[in-house]
Protein backbone atom coordinates (compact mmCIF):
# COMPACT_ATOMS: atom_id res chain seq x y z
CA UNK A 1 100.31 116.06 104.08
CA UNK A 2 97.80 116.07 107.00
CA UNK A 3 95.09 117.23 109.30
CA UNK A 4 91.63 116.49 110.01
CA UNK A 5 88.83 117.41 113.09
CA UNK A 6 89.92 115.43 116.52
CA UNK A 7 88.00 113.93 118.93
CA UNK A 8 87.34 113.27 122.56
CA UNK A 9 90.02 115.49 123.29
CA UNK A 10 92.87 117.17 121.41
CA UNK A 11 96.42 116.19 122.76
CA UNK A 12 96.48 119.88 124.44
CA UNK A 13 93.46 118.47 126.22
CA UNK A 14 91.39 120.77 124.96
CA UNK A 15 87.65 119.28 123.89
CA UNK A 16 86.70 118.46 120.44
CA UNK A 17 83.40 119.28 118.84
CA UNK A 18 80.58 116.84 118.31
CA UNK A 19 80.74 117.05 114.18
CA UNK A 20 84.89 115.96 114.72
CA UNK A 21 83.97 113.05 117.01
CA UNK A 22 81.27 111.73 114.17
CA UNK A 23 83.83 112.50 111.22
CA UNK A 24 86.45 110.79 113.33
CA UNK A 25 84.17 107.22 114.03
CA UNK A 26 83.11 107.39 110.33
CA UNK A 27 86.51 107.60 109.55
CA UNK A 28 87.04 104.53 111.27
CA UNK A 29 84.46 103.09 109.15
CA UNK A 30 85.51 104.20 106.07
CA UNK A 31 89.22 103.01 107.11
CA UNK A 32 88.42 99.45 107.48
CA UNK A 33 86.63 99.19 104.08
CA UNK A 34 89.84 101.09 102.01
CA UNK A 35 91.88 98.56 103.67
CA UNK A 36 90.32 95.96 102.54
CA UNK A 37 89.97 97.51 99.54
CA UNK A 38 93.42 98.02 99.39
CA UNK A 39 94.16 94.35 100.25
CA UNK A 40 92.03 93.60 97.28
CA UNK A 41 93.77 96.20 95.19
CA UNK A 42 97.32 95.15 96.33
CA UNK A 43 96.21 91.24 94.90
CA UNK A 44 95.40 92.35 91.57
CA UNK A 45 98.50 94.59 90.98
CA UNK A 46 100.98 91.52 91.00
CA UNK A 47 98.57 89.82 88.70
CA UNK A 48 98.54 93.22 86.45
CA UNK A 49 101.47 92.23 84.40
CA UNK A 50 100.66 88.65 82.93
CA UNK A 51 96.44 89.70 82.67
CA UNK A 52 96.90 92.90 80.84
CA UNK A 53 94.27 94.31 79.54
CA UNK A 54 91.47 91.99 81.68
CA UNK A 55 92.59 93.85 84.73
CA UNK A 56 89.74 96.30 83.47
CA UNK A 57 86.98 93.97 83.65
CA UNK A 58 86.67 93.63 86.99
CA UNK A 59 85.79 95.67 89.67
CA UNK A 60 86.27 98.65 90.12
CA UNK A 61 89.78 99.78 92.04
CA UNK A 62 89.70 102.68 94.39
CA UNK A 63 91.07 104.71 96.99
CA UNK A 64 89.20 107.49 96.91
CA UNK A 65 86.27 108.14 99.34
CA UNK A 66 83.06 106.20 98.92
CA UNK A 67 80.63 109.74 98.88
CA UNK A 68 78.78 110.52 95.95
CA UNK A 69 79.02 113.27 96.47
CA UNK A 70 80.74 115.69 93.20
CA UNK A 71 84.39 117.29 94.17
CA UNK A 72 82.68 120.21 92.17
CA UNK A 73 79.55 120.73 94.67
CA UNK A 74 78.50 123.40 96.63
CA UNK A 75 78.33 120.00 99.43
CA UNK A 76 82.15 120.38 98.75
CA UNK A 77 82.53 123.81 99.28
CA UNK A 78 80.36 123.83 102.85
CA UNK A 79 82.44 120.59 103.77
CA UNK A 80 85.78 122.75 102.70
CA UNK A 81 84.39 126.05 105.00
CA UNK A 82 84.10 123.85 107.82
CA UNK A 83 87.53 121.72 107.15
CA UNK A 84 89.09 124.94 107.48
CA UNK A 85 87.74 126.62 110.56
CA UNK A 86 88.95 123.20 112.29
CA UNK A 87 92.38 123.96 110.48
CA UNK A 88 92.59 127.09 111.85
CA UNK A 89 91.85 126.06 115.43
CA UNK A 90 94.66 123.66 115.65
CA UNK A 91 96.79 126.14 113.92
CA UNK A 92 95.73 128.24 116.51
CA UNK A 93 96.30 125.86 119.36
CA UNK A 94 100.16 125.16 118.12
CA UNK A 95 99.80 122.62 115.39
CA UNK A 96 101.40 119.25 115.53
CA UNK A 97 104.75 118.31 116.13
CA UNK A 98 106.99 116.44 113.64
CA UNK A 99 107.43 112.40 113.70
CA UNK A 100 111.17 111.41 113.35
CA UNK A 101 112.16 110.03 110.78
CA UNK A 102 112.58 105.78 111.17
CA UNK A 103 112.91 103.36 108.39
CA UNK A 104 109.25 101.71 108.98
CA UNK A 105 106.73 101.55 111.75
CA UNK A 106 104.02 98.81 111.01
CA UNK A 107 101.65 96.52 113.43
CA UNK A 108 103.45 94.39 116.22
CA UNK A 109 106.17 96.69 116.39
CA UNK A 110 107.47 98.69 119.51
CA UNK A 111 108.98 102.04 118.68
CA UNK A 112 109.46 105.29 120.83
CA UNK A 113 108.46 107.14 117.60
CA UNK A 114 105.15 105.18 118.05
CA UNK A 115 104.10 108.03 120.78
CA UNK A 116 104.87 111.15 118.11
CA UNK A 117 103.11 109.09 115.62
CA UNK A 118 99.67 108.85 118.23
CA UNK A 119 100.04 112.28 119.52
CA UNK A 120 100.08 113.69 115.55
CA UNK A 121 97.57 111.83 114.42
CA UNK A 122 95.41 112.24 117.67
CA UNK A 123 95.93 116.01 116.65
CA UNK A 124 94.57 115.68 112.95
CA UNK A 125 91.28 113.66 114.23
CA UNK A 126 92.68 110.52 112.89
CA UNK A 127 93.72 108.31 116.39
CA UNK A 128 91.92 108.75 119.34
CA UNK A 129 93.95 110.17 122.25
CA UNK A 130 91.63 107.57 124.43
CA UNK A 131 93.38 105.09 123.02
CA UNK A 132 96.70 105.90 125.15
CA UNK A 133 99.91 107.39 124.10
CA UNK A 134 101.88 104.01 124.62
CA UNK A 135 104.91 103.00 122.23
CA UNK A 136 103.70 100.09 120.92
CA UNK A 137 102.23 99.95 117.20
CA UNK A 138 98.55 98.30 117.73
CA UNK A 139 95.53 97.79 116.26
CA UNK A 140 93.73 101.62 116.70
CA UNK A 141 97.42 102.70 115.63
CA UNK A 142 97.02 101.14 112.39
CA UNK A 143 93.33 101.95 111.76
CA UNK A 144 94.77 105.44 112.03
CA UNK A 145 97.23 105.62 110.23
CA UNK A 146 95.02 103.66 107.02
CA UNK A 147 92.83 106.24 107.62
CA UNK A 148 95.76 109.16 107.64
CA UNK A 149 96.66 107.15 104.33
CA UNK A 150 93.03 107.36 102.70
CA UNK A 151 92.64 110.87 102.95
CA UNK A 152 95.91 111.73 101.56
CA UNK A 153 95.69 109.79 98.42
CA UNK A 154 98.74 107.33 99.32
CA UNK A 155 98.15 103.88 99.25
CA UNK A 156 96.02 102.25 102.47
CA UNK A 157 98.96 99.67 103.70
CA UNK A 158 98.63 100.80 107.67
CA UNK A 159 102.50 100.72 107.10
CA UNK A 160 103.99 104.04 108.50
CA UNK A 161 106.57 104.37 105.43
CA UNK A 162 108.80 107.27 103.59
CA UNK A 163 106.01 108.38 101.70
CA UNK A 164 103.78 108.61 104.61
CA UNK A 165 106.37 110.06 106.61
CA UNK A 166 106.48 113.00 104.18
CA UNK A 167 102.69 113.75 104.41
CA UNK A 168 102.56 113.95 108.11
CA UNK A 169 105.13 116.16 108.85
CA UNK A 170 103.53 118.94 106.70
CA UNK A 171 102.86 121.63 108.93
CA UNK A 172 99.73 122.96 109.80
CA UNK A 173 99.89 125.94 108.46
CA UNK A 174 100.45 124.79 104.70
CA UNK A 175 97.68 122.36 105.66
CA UNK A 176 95.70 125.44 106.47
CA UNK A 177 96.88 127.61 103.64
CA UNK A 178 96.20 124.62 101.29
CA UNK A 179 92.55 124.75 102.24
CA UNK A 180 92.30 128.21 102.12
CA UNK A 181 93.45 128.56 98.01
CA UNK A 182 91.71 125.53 97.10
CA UNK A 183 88.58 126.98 98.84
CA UNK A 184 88.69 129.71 96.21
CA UNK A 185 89.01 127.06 93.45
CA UNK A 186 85.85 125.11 94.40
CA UNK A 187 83.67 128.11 94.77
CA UNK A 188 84.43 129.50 91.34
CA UNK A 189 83.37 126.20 90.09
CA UNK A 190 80.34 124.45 92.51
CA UNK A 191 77.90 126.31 89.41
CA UNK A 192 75.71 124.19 86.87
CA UNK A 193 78.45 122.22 84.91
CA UNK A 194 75.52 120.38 83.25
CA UNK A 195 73.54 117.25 83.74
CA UNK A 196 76.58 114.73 82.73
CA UNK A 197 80.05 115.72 83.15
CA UNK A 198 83.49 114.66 83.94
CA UNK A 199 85.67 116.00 86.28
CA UNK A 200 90.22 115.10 86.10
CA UNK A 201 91.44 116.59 89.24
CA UNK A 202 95.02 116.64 88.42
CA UNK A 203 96.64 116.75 91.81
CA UNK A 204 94.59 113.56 93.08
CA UNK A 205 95.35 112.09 89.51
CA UNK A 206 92.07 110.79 89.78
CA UNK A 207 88.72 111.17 87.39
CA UNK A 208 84.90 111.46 88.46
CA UNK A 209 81.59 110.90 85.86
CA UNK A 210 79.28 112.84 87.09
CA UNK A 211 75.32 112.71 86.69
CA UNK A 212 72.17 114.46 87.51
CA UNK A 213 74.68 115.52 90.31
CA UNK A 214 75.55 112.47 92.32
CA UNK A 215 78.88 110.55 91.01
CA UNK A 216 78.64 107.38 89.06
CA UNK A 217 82.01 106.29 89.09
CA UNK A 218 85.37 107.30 90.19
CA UNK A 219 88.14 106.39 88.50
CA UNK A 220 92.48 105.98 89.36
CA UNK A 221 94.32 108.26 86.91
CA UNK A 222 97.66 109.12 85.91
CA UNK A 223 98.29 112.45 84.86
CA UNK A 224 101.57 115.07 83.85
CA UNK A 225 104.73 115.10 84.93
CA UNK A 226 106.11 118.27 86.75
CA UNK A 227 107.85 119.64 83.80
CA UNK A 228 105.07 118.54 81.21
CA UNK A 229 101.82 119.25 83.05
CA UNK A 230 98.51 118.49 82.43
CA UNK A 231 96.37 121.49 81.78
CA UNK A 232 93.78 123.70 83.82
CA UNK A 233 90.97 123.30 81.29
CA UNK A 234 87.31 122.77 79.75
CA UNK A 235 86.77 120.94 76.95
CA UNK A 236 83.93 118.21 75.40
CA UNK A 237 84.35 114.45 74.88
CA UNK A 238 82.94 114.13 71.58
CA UNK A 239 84.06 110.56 70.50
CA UNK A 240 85.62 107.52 71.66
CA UNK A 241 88.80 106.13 69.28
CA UNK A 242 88.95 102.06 69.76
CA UNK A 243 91.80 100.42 69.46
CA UNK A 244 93.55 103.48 67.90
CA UNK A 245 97.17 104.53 66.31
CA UNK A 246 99.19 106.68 68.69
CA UNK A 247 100.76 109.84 66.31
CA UNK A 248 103.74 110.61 68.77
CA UNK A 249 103.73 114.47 69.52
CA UNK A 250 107.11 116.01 68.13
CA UNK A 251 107.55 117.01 72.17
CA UNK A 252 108.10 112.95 72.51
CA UNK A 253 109.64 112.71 69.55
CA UNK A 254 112.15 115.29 70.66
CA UNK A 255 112.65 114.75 74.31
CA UNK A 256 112.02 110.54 74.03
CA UNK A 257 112.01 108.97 71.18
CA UNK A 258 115.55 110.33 69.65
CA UNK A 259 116.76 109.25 73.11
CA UNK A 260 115.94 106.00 73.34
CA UNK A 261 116.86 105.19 69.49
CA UNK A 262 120.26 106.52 70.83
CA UNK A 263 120.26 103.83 73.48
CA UNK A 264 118.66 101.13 71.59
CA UNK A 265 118.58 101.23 67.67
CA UNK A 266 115.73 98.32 67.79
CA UNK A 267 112.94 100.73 69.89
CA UNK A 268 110.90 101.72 67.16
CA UNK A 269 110.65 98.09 65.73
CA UNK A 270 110.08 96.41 69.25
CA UNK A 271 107.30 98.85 70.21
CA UNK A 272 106.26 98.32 66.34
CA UNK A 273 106.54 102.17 65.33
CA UNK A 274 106.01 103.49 62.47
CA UNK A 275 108.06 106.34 60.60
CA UNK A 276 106.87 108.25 57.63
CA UNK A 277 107.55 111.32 55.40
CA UNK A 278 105.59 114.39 54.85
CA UNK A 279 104.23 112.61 51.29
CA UNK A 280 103.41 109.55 53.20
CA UNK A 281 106.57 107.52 52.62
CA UNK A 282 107.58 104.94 55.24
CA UNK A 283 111.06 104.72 56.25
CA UNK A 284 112.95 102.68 58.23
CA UNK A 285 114.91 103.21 61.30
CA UNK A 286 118.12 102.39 59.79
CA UNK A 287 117.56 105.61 57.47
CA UNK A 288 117.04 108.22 59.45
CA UNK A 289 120.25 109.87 61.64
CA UNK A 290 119.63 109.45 65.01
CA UNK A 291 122.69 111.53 66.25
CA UNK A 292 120.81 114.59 65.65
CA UNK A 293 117.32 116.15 65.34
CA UNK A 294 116.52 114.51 61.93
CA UNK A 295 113.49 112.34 63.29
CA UNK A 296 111.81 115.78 64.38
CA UNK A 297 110.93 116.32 60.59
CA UNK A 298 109.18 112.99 60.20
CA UNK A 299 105.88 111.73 61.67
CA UNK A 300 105.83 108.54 64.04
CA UNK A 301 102.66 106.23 64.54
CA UNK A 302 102.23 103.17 66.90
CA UNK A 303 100.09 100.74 65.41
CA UNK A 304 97.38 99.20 67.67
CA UNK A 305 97.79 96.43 69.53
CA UNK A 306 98.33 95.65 73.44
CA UNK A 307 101.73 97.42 73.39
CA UNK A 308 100.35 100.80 71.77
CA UNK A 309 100.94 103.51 74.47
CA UNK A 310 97.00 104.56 74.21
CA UNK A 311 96.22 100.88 75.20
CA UNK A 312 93.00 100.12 73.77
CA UNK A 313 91.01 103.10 73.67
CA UNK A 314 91.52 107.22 73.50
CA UNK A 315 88.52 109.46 74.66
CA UNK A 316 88.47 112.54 72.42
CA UNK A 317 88.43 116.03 73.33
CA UNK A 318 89.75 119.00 71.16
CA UNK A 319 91.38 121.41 72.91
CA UNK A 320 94.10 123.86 72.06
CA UNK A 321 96.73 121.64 74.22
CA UNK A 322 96.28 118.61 72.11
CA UNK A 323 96.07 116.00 75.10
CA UNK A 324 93.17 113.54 75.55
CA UNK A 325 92.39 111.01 78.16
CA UNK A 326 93.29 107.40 77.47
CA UNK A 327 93.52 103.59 78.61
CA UNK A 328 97.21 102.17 79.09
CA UNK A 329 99.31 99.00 78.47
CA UNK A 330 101.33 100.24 82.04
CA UNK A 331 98.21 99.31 84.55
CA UNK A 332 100.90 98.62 87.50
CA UNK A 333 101.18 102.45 87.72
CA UNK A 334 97.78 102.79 88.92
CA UNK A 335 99.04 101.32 91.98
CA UNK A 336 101.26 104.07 93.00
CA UNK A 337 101.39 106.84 95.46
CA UNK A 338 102.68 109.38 92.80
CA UNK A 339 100.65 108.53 89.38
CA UNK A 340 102.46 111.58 88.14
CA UNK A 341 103.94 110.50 84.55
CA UNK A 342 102.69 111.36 81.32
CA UNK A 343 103.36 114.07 78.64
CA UNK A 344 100.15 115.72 79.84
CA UNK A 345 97.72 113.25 79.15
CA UNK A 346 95.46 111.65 81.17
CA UNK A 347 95.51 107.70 81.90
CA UNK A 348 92.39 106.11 83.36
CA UNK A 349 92.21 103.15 85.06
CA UNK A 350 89.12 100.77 84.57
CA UNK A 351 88.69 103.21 81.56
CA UNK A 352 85.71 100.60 79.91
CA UNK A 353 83.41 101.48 82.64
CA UNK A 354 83.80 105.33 81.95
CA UNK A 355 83.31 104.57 78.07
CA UNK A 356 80.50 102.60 78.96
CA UNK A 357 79.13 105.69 80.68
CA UNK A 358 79.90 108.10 78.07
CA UNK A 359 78.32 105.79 75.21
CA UNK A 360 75.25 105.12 77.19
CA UNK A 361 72.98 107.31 75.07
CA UNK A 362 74.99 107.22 71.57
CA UNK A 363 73.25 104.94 68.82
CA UNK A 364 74.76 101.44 68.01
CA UNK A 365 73.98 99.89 71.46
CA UNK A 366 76.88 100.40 73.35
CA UNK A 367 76.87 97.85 75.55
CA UNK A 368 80.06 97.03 77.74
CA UNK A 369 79.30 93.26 75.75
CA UNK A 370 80.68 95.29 72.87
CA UNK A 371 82.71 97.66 74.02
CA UNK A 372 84.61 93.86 75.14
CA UNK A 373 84.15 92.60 71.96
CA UNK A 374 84.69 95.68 69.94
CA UNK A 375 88.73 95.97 71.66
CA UNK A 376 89.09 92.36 71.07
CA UNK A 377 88.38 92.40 67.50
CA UNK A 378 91.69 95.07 67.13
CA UNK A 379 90.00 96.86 64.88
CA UNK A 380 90.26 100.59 64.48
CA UNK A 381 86.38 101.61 65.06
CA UNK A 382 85.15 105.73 66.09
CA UNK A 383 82.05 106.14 68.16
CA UNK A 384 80.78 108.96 68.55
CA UNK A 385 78.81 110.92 71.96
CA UNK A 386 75.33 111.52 71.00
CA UNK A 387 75.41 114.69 73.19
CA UNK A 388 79.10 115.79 73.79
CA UNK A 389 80.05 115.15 77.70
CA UNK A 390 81.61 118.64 79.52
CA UNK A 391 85.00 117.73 81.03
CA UNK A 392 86.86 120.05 83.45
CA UNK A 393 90.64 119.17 84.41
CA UNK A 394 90.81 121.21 87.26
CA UNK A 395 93.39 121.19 89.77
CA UNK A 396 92.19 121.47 93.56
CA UNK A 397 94.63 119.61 96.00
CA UNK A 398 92.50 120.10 99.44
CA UNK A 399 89.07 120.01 99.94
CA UNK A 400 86.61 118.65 102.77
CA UNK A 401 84.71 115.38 102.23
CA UNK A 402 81.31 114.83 102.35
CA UNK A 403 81.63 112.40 105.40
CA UNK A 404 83.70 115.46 107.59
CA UNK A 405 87.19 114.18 106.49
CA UNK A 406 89.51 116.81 104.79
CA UNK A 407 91.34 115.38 102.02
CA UNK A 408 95.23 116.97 100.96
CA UNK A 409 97.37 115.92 98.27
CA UNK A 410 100.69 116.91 97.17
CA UNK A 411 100.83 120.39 95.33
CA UNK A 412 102.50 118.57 92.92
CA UNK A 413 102.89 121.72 90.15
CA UNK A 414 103.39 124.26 92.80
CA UNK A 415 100.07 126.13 91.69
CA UNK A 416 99.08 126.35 95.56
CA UNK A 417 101.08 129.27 96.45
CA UNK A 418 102.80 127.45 99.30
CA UNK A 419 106.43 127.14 98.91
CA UNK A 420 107.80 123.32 98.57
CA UNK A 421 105.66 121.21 100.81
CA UNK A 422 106.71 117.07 100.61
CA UNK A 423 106.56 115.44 97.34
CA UNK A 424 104.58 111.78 97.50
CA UNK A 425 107.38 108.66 96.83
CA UNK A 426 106.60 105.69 95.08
């Protein structure tokens, strides 16, 4: 994925205009603060296995830009007009040309695919071609490419890797088309969504609370798989669920529970799994025939606890799709490039500072104090939204920042109208 306004001058030496040369030294900017956020965020991912659920009590992780500016703004859509027109131009002027392909290309090293790597970037307004075309991976090479790796949702290592590799040699003209459909997607909905809402924008797999239009938090999600998406929809959060049974939908039943009982005839008791009857009977695993589709006629629930795939807390919105948004036992996957892996779902990541949010005006002194307390006590407690929260899971995979950066992700349900374009590794 790629692109972005130049500056100085592009690498067919033609000049760049003043608004690309400010993006461009904000970008800088903004590049040394995701690394070290990244640095940061990189730290607390080894630790995310043995502190479990504390990992949400600290700050807040993030790769996304700093603007608080709303994804769903008419800010956005100006930003997006003007992303485009630059996309055009260096459509017009040839596009870039690809980087071969090389294992790895990090600081210190000295490559000949170092020069492709400046002149592309130089061409997308994320090196400057001042800088000099040398082979040797510096300093303003890696401030580039952190940058490159900002703006295209992968994770900010200033390591030039397979996943990386991918996202910069998307041409151009996808880049171009990209902003062009998504263009229509934000104008349809930069309206009055109301004075507190939530945005999911699936193909960033990343969440925004939104009010009296400027963004209070931004939040790391995980979202669909390919062949079980997430859904284009508008819904209301009405109530948060603490510490809540999972009911597992006869899809998972089907497609992963019978599966794994196949593989492993102690599943259901080691992720403490319930079964039971239509009248309410529980049964054990031993009793139900797990060569066939038996276990479709019987319900399943998790109990709670710090295994239960919901984690500690589901945020409640009926819909006709049945999904919901939801904390997770799994927080290592918020630390991937390709946070594509539910059932349709969504998993958010510091997901007590959204509830926190949402609770803010609902009786009973919602304080994060108790939301804290509340999850430690394990016990199964509904609070409702004194005035139900508009959420919009919308799917827009380019747009133009606030600060004059473009942003692209991968297309990763093939909604853009595109053709394949490269799919984001882990």
């Amino acid at each position: 994925m790629k692109k972005q306004a130049g500056f100085g001058t592009s690498v067919s030496g033609n000049p760049l205009s003043r608004r690309q040369l400010l993006g461009y030294g904000a970008g800088l900017v903004a590049a040394g603060a995701l690394a070290s956020k990244a640095q940061a965020q990189n730290a607390t991912q080894m630790a995310q296995v043995e502190w479990g659920s504390s990992f949400d009590g600290g700050v807040q992780v993030s790769r996304l830009p700093s603007t608080s500016v709303p994804l769903l703004s008419e800010q956005t859509v100006q930003a997006t007009e003007l992303a485009l027109q630059d996309y055009i131009r260096i459509e017009q002027q040839g596009g870039w040309q690809m980087v071969p392909a090389t294992s790895r290309l990090e600081l210190g090293q000295r490559h000949p695919n170092v020069i492709a790597l400046r002149q592309r970037l130089a061409v997308s307004g994320d090196f400057d071609p001042n800088a000099g075309m040398s082979d040797i991976f510096d300093s303003y090479v890696e401030a580039a490419v952190k940058r490159f790796q900002a703006r295209h949702g992968l994770l900010v290592t200033g390591v030039v890797g397979e996943a990386m590799l991918s996202a910069l040699n998307v041409p151009a003209s996808t880049r171009r088309q990209q902003l062009e459909t998504n263009l229509v997607r934000l104008r349809s909905m930069s309206g009055n969504l109301g004075q507190r809402y939530v945005v999911v924008n699936i193909p960033a797999a990343s969440i925004e609370a939104v009010e009296d239009g400027i963004v209070h938090s931004r939040h790391i999600a995980v979202v669909g798989k390919a062949d079980r998406p997430s859904p284009v929809m508008t819904a209301r959060i009405i109530d948060i669920n603490f510490n809540p049974f999972w009911t597992v939908p006869a899809s998972i039943v089907r497609k992963d529970l019978i599966p794994k009982m196949q593989a492993d005839p102690g599943y259901l008791t080691k992720n403490k799994i319930r079964i039971y009857t239509q009248r309410g009977e529980e049964l054990q695993p031993e009793q139900v025939n797990w060569t066939t589709d038996e276990a479709t006629n019987y319900m399943f629930k998790q109990d709670p606890g710090d295994i239960n795939s919901l984690g500690s807390v589901r945020i409640n919105l009926p819909n006709k799709d049945a999904v919901y948004m939801h904390d997770t036992p799994a927080k290592n996957i918020f630390g991937e490039n390709a946070r594509f892996h539910s059932s349709g779902c969504v998993r958010v990541q510091n997901v007590r500072e959204l509830v926190s949010w949402l609770l803010k005006e609902s009786p009973g002194d919602w304080t994060r104090q108790k939301i804290d307390a509340v999850i430690r006590s394990g016990e199964r407690i509904d609070a409702k939204i004194a005035q139900p929260v508009p959420v919009y899971w919308v799917y827009i995979s380019a747009w133009g920042g606030a600060d004059g950066v473009p942003q692209f992700h991968d297309d990763i349900y093939g909604r853009d109208g595109i053709g394949p374009i490269a799919q984001v590794q882990q």
